[in-house]
C-alpha atoms as a PDB file:
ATOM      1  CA  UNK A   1      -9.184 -17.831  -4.334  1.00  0.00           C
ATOM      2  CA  UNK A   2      -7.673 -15.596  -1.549  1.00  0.00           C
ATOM      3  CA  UNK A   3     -10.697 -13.574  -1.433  1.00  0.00           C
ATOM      4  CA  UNK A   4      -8.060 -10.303  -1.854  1.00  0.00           C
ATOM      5  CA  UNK A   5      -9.448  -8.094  -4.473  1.00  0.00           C
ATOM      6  CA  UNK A   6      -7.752  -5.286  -5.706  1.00  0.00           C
ATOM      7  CA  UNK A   7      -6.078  -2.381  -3.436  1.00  0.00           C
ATOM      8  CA  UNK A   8      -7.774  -3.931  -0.603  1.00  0.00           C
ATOM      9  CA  UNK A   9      -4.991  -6.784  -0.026  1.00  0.00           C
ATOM     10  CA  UNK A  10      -2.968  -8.189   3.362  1.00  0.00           C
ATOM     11  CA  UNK A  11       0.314  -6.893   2.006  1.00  0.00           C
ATOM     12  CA  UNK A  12      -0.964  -3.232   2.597  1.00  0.00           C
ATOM     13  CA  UNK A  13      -1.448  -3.843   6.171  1.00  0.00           C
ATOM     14  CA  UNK A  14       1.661  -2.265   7.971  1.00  0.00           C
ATOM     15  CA  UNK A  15       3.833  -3.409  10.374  1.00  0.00           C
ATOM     16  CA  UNK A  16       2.307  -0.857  12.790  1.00  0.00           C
ATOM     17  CA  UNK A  17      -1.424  -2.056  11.752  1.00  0.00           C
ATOM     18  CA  UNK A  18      -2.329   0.614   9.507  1.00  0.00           C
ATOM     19  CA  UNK A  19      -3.889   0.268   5.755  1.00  0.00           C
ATOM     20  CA  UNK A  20      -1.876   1.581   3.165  1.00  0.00           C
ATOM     21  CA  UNK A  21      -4.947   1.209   0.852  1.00  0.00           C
ATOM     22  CA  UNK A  22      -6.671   4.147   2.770  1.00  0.00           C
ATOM     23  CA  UNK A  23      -3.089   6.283   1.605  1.00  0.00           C
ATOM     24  CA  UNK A  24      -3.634   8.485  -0.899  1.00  0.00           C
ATOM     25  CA  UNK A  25      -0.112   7.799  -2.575  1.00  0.00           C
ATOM     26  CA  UNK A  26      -1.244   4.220  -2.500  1.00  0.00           C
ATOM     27  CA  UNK A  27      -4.100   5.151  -4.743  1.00  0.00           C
ATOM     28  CA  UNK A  28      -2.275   7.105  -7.290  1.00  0.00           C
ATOM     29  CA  UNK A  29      -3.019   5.800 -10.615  1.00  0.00           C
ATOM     30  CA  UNK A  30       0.402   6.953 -12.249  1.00  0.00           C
ATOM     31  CA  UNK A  31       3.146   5.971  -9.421  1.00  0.00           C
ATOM     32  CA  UNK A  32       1.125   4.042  -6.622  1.00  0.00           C
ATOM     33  CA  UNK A  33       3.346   3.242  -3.118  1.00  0.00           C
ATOM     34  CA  UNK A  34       3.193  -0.685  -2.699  1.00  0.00           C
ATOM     35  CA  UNK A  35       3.164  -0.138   1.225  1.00  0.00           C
ATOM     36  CA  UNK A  36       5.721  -0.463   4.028  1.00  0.00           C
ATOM     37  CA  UNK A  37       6.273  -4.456   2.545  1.00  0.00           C
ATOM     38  CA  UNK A  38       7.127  -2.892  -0.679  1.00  0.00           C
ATOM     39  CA  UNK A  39       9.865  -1.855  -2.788  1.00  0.00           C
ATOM     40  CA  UNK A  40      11.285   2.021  -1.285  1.00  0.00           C
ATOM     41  CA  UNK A  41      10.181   3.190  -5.537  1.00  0.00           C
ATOM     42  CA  UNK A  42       7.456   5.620  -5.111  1.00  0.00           C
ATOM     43  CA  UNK A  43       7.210   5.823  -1.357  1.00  0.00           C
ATOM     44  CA  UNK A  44       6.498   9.185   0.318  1.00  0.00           C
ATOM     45  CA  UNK A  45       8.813  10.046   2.822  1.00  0.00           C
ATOM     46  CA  UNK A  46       6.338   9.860   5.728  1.00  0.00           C
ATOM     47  CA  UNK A  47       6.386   6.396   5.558  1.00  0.00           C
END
């Protein structure tokens, strides 16, 4: 195990050093940003 659990995972650590799992886009239930590491689907433009 990883110990990454959920929302709470490496991949939603920016470039920059911020966490995308703090974002409230990335905690929309419907259509959740995957972060900067992501796909561009779903991702606000302030990213």
């Amino acid at each position: 195990m990883n110990g990454e659990t959920g929302m709470f995972t490496a991949r939603m650590i920016t470039p920059c050093g911020l966490d995308c799992s703090l974002c409230a886009k990335a905690l929309d239930r419907e259509a959740p940003c995957l972060g900067c590491k992501g796909p561009k689907v779903n991702k606000p433009s302030f990213c």
